[in-house]
N, C-alpha and C. Protein backbone atom coordinates (compact mmCIF):
# COMPACT_ATOMS: atom_id res chain seq x y z
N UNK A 1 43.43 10.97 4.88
CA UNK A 1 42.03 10.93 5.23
C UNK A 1 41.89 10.55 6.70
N UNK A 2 41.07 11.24 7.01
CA UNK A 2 40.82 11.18 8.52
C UNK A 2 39.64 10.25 8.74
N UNK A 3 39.57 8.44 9.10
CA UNK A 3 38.49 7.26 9.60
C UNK A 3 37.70 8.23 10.54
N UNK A 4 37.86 8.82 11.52
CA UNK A 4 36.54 9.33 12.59
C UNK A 4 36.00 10.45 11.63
N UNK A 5 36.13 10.67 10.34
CA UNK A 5 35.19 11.13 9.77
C UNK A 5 33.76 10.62 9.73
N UNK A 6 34.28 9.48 9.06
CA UNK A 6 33.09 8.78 9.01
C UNK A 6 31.67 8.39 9.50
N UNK A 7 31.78 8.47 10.98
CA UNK A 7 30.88 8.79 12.00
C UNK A 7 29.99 9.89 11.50
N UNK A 8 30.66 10.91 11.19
CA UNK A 8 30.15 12.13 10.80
C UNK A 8 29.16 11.99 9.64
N UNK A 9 30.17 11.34 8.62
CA UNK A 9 29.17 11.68 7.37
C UNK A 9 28.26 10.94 7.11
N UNK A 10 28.41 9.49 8.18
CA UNK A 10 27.57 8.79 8.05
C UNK A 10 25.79 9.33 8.89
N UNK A 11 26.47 10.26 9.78
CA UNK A 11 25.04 10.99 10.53
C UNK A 11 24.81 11.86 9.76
N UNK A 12 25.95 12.50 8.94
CA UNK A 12 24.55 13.97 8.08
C UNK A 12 23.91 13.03 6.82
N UNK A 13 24.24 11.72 6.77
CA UNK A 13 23.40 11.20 5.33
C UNK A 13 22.11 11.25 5.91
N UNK A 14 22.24 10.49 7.35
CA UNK A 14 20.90 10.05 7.41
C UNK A 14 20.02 11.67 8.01
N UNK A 15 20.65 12.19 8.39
CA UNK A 15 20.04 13.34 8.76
C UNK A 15 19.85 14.27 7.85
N UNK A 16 20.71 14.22 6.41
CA UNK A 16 19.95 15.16 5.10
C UNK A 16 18.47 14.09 4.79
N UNK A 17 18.46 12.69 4.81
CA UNK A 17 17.34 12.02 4.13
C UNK A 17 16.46 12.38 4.62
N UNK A 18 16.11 12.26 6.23
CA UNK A 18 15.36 12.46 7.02
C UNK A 18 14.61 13.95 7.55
N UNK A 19 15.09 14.89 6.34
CA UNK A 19 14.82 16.04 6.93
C UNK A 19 14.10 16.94 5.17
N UNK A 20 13.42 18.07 5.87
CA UNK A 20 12.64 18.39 5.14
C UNK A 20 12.67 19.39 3.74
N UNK A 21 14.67 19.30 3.64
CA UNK A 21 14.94 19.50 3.15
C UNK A 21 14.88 17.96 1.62
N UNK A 22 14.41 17.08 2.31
CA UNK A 22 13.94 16.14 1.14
C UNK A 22 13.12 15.99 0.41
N UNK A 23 12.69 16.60 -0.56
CA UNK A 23 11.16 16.86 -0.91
C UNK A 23 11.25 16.55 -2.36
N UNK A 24 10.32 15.41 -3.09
CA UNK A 24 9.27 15.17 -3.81
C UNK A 24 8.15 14.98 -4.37
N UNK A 25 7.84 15.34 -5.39
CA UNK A 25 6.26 15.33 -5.67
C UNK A 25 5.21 16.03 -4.77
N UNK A 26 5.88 17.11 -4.68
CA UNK A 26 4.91 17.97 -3.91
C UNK A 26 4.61 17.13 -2.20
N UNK A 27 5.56 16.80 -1.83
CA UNK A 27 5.92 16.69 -0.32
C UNK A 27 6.81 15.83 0.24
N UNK A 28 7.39 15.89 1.30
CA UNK A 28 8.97 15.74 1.94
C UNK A 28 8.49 13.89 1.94
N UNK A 29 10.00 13.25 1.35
CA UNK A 29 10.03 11.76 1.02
C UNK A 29 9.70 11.14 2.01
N UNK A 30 9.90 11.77 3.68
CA UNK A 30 9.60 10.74 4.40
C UNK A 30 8.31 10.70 4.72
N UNK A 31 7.27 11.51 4.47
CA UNK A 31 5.62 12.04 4.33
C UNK A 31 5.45 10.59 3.53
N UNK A 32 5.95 10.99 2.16
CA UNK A 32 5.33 9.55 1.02
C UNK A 32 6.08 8.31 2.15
N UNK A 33 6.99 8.07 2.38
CA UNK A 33 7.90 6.79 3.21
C UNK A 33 6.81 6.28 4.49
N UNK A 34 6.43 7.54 5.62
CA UNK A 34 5.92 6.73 6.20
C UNK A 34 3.71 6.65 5.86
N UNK A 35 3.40 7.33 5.11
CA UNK A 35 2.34 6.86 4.15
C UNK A 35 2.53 5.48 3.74
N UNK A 36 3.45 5.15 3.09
CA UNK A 36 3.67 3.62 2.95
C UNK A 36 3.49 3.12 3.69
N UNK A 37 4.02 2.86 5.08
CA UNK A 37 4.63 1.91 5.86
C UNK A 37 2.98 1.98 6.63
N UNK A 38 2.31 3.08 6.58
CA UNK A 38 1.21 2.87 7.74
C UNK A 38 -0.07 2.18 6.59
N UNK A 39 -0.17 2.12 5.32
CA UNK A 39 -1.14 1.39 4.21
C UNK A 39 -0.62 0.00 3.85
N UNK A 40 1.03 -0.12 3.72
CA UNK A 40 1.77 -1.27 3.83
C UNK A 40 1.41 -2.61 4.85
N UNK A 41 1.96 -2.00 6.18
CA UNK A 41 2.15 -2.96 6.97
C UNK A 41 4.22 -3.14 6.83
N UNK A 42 4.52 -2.82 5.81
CA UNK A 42 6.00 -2.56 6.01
C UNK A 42 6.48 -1.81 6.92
N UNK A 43 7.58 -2.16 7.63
CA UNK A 43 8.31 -0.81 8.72
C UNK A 43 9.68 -0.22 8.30
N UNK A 44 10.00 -0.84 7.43
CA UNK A 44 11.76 -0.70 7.51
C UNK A 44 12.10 -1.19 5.93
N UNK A 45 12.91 0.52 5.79
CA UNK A 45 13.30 0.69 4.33
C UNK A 45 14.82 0.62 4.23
N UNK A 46 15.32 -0.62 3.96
CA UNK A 46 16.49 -0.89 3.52
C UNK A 46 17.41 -0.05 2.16
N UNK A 47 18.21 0.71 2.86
CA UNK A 47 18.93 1.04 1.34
C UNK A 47 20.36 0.51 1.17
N UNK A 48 20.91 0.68 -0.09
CA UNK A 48 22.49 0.12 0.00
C UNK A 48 22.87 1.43 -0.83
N UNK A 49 23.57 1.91 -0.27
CA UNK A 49 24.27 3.09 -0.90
C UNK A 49 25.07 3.31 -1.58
N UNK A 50 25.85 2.20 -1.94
CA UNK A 50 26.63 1.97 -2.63
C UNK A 50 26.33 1.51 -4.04
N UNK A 51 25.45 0.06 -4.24
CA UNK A 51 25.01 -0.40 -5.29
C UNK A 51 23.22 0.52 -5.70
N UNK A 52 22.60 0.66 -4.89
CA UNK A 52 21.72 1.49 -5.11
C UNK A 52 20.48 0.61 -5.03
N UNK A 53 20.94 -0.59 -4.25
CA UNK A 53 19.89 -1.54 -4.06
C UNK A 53 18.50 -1.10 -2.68
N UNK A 54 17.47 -0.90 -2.91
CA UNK A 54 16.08 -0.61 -1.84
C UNK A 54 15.26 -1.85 -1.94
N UNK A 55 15.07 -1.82 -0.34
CA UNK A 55 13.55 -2.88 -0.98
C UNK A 55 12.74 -2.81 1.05
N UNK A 56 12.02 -3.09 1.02
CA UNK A 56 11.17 -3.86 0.23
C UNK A 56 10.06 -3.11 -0.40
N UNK A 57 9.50 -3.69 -1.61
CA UNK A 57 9.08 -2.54 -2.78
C UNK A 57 7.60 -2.04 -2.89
N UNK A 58 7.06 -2.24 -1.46
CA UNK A 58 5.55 -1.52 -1.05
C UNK A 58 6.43 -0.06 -0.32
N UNK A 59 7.57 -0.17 0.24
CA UNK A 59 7.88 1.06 0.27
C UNK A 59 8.40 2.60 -0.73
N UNK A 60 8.83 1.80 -1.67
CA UNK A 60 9.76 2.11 -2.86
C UNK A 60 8.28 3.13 -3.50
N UNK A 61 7.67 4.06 -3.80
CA UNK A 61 6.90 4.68 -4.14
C UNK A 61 7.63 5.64 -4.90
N UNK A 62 7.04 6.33 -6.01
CA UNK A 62 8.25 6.63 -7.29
C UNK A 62 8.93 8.25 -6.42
N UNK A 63 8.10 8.75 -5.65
CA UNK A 63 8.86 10.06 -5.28
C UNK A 63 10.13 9.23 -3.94
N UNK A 64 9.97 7.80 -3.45
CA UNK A 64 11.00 7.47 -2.35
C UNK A 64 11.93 6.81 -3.11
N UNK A 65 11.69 6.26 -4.35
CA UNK A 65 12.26 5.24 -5.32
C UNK A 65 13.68 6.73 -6.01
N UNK A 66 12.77 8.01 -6.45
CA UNK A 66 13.38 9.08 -7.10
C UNK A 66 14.63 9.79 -6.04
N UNK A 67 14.09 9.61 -4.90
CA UNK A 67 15.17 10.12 -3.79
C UNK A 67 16.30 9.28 -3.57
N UNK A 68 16.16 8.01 -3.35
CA UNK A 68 17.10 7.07 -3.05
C UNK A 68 18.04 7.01 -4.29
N UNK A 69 17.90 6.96 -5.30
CA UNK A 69 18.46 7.30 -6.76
C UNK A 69 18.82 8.49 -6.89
N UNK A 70 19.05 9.27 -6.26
CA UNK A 70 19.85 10.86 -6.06
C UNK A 70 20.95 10.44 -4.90
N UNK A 71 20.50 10.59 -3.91
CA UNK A 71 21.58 9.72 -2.76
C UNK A 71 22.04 8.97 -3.21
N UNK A 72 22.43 7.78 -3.70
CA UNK A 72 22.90 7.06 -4.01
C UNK A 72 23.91 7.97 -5.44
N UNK A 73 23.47 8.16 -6.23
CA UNK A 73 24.49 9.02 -6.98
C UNK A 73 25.32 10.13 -6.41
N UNK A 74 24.78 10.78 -5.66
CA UNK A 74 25.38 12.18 -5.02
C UNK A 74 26.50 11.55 -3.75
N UNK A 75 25.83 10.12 -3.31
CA UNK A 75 26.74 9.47 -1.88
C UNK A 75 28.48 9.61 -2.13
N UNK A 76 29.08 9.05 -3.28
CA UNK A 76 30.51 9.80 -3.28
C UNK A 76 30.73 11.32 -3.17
N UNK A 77 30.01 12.04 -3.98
CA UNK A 77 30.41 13.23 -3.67
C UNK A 77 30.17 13.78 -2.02
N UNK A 78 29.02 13.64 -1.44
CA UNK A 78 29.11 13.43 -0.33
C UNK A 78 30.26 13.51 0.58
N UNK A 79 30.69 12.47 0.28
CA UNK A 79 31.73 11.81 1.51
C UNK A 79 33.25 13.10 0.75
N UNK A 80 33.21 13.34 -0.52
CA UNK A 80 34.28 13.73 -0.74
C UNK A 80 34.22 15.25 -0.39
N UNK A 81 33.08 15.38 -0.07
CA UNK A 81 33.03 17.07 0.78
C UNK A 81 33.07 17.35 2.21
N UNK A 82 33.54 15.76 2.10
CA UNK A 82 34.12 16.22 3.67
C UNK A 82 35.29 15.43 4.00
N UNK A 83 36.12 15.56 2.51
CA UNK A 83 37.01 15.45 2.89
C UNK A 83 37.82 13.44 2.96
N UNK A 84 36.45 12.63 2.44
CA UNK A 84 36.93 11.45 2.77
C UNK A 84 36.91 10.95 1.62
N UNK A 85 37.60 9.78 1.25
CA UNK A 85 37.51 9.24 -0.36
C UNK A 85 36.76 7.77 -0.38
N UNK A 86 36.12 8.11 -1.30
CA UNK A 86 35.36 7.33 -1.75
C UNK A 86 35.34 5.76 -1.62
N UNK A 87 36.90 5.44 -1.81
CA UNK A 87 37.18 4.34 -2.17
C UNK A 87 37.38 3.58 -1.04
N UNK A 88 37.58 4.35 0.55
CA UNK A 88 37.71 3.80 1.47
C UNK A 88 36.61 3.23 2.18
N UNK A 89 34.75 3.85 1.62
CA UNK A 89 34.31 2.73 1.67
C UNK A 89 33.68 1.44 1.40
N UNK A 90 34.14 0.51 2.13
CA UNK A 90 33.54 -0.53 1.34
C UNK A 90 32.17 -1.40 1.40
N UNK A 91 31.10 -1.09 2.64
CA UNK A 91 29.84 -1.35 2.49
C UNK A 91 29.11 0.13 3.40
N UNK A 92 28.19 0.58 2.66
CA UNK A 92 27.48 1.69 2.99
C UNK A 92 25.86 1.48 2.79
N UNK A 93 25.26 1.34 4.04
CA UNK A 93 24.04 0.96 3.83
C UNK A 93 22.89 1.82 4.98
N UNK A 94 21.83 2.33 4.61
CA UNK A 94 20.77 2.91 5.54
C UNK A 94 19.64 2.20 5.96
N UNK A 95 19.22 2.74 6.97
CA UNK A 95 18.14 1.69 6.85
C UNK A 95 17.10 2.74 7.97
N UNK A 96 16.03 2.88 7.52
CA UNK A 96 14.77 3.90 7.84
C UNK A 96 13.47 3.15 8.50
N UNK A 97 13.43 3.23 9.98
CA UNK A 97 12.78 2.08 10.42
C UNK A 97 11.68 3.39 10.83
N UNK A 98 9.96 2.60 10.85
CA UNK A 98 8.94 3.55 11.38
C UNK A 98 8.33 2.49 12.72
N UNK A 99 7.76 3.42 13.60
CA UNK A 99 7.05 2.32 14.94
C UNK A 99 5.38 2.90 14.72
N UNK A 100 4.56 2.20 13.67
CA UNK A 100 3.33 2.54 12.86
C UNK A 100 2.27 1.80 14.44
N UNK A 101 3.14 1.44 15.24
CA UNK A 101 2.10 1.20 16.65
C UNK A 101 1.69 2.20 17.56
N UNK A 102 2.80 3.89 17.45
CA UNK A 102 2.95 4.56 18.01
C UNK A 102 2.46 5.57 16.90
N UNK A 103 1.87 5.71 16.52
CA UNK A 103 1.25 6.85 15.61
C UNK A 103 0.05 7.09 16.48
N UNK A 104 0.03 8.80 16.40
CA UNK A 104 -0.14 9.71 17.61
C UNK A 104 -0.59 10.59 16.66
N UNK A 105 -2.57 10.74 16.25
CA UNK A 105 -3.31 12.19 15.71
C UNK A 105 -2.83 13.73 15.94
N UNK A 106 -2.71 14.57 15.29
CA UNK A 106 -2.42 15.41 15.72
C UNK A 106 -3.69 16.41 15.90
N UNK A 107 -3.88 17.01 17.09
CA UNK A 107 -4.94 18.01 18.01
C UNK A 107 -5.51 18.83 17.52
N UNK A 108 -6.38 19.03 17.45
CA UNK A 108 -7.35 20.43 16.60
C UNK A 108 -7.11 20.90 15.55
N UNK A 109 -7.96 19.84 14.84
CA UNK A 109 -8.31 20.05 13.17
C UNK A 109 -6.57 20.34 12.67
N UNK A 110 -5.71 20.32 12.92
CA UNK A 110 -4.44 20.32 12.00
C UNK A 110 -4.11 19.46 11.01
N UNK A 111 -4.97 18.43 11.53
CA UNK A 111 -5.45 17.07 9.81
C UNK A 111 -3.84 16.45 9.70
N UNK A 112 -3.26 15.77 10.59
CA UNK A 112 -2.47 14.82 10.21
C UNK A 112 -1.99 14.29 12.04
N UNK A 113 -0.79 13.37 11.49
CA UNK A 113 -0.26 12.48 12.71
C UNK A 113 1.00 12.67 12.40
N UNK A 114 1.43 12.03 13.70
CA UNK A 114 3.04 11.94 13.86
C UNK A 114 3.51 10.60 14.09
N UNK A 115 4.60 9.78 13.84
CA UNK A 115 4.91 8.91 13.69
C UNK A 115 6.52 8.99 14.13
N UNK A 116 7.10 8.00 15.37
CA UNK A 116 8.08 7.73 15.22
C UNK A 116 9.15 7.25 14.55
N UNK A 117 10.41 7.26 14.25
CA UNK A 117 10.96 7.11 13.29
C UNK A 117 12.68 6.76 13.75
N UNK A 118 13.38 5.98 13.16
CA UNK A 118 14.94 6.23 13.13
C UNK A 118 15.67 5.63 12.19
N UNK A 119 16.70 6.36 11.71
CA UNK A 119 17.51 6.46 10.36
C UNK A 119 18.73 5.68 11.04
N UNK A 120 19.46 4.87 10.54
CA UNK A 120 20.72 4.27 11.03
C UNK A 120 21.59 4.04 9.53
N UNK A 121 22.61 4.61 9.28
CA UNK A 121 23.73 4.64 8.14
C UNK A 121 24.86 4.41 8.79
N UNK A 122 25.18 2.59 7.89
CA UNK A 122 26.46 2.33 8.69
C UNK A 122 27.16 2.22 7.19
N UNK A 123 28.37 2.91 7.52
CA UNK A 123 29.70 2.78 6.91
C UNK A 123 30.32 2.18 7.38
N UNK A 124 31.32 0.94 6.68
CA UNK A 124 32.08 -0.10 6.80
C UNK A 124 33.51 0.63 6.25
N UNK A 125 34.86 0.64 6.71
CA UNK A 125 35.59 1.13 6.12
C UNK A 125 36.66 0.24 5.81
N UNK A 126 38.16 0.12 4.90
CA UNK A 126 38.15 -1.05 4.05
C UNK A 126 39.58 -1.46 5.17
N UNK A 127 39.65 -0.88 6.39
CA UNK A 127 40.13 -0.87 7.54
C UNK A 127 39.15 -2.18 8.39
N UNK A 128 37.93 -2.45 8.24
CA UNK A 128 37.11 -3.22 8.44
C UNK A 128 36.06 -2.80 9.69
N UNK A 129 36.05 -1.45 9.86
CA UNK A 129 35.81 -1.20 11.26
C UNK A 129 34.93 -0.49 10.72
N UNK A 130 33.35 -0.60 11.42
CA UNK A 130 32.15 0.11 10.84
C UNK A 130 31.96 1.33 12.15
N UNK A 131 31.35 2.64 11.33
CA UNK A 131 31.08 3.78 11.72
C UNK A 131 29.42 4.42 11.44
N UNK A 132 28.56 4.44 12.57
CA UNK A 132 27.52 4.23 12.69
C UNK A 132 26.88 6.06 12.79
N UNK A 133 25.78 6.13 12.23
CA UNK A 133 25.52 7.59 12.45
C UNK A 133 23.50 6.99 12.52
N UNK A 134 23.22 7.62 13.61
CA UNK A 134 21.60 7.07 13.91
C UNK A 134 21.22 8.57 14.47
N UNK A 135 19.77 8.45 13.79
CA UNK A 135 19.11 9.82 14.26
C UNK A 135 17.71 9.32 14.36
N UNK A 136 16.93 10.02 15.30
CA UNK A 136 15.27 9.12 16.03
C UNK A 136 14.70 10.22 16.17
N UNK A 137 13.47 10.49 15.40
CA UNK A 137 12.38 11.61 16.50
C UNK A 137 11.05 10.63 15.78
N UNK A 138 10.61 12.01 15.78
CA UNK A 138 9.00 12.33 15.56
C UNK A 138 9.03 12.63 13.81
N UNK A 139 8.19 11.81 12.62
CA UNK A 139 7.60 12.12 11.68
C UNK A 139 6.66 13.23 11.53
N UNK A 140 5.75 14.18 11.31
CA UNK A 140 4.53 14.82 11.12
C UNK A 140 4.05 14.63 10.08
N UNK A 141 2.95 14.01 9.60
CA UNK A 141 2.64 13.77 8.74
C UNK A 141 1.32 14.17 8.51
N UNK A 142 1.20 15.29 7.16
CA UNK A 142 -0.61 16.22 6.94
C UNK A 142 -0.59 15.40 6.46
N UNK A 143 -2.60 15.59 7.19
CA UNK A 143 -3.37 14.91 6.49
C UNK A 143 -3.97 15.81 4.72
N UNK A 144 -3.68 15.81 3.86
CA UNK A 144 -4.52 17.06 2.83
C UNK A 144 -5.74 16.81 2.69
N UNK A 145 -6.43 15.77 3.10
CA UNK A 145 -7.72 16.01 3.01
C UNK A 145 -8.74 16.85 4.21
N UNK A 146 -7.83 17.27 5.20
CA UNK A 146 -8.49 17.95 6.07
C UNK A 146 -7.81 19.51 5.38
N UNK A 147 -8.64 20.78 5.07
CA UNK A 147 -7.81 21.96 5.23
C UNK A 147 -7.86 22.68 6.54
N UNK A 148 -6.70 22.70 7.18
CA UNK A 148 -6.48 23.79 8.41
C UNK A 148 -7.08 25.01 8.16
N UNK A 149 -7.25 25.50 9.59
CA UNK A 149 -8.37 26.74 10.08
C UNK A 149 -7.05 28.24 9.27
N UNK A 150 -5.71 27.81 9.35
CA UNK A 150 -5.27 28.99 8.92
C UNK A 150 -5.66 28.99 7.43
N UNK A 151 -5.56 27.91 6.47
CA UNK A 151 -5.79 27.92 5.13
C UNK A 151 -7.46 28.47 4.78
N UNK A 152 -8.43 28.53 5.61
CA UNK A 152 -9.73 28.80 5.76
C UNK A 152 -9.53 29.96 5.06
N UNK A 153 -9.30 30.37 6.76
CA UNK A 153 -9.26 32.13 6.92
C UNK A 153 -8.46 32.81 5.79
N UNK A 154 -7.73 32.64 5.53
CA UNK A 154 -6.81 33.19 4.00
C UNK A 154 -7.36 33.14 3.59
N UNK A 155 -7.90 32.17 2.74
CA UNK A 155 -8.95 31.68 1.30
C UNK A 155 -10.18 33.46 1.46
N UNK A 156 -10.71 32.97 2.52
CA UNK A 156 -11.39 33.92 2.81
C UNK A 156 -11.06 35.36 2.69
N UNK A 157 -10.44 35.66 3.55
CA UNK A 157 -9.75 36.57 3.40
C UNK A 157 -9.25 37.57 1.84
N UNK A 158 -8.63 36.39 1.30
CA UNK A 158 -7.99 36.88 -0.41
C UNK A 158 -9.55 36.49 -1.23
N UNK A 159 -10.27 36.06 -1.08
CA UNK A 159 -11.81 36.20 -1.65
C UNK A 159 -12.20 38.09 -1.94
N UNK A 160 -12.39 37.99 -0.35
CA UNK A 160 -12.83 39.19 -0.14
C UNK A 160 -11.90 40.29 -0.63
N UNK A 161 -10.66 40.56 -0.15
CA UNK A 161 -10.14 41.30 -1.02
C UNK A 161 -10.07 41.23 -2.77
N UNK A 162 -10.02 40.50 -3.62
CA UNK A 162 -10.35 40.27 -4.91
C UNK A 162 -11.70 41.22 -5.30
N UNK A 163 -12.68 40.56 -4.39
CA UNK A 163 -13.95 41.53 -4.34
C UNK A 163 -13.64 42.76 -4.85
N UNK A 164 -12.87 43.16 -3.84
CA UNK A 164 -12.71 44.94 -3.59
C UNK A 164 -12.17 45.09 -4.30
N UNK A 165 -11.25 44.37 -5.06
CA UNK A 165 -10.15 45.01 -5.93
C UNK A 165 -10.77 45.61 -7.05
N UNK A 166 -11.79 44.08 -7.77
CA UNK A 166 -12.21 44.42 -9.00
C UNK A 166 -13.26 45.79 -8.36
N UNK A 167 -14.08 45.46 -7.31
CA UNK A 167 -14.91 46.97 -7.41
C UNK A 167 -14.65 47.98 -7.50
N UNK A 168 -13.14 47.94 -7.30
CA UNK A 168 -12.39 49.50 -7.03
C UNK A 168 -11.72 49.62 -9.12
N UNK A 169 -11.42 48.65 -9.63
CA UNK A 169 -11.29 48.75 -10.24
C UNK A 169 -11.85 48.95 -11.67
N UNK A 170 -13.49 48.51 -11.36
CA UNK A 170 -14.78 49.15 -12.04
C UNK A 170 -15.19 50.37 -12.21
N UNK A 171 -14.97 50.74 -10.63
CA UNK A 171 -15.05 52.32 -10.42
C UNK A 171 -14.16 52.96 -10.98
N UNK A 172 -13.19 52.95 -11.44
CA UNK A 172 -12.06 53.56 -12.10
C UNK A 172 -12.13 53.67 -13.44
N UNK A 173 -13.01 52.54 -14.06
CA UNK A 173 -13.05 52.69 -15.62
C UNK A 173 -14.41 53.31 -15.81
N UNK A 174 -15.40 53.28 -14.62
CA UNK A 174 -16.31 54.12 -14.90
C UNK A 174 -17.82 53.53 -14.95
N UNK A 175 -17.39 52.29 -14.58
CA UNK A 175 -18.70 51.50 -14.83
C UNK A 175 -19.72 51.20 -14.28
């Protein structure tokens, strides 16, 4: 087994969590994660990857509670698809910090904000030497109670055609 793996797999954990390929309950975990943290007053979601321990539990919301409980099961296989074994490590922990001071509306009627963010997953290896993988941007987070000008115009749009359909299709049976 190759130790400078680790670096590695410790950045695609946090970079599969953090990305929008994470999705529950009808929208991506870190949407529900930093929803929390800005109704909370919480900033920073502790995980242990190993034991499957999260807290603190104004963040824990059942679609972030349902994700962390997949990661955490899937985290050996993980590491063993790339090649590293399991057993080498011995503390594996994430931790998902938001900066809810820097939340920034987003511009013409698009109905949500953006929120800074950074993921840090450190692997400890039983060598004793920890391997750090950190990733930082920008959250986007819709608002759904605003609907965007593209969702309008569609609606509209497939209205009106429906219209036509059935009229065309009245005319056909004769009516």
């Amino acid at each position: 087994m190759k130790y400078k793996a680790l670096k590695s797999a410790a950045h695609n954990v946090g970079h599969s969590f953090a990305s929008s390929l994470n999705w529950r309950d009808n929208d991506y975990v870190m949407s529900h994660l930093a929803r929390a943290v800005v109704t909370s007053g919480e900033v920073e979601l502790d995980v242990d990857l190993l034991s499957g321990r999260a807290q603190p539990p104004p963040l824990l919301a059942e679609p972030v509670q349902a994700s962390v409980a997949d990661y955490v099961r899937r985290f050996p296989d993980m590491l063993r698809s790339q090649r590293i074994s399991p057993e080498a490590v011995r503390v594996a922990t994430m931790r998902v910090r938001f900066r809810p001071e820097r939340r920034v509306d987003m511009k013409e009627g698009i109905g949500g904000w953006t929120i800074p963010y950074e993921c840090l997953v450190s692997l400890s290896d039983d060598h004793g030497k920890i391997h750090e993988g950190r990733l930082a941007g920008r959250w986007g987070v819709d608002n759904f109670n605003v609907t965007p000008p593209w969702r309008r115009r569609s609606g509209w749009w497939l209205s009106g055609f429906l219209r036509s359909w059935r009229a065309y299709r009245l005319r056909q049976r004769g009516m």
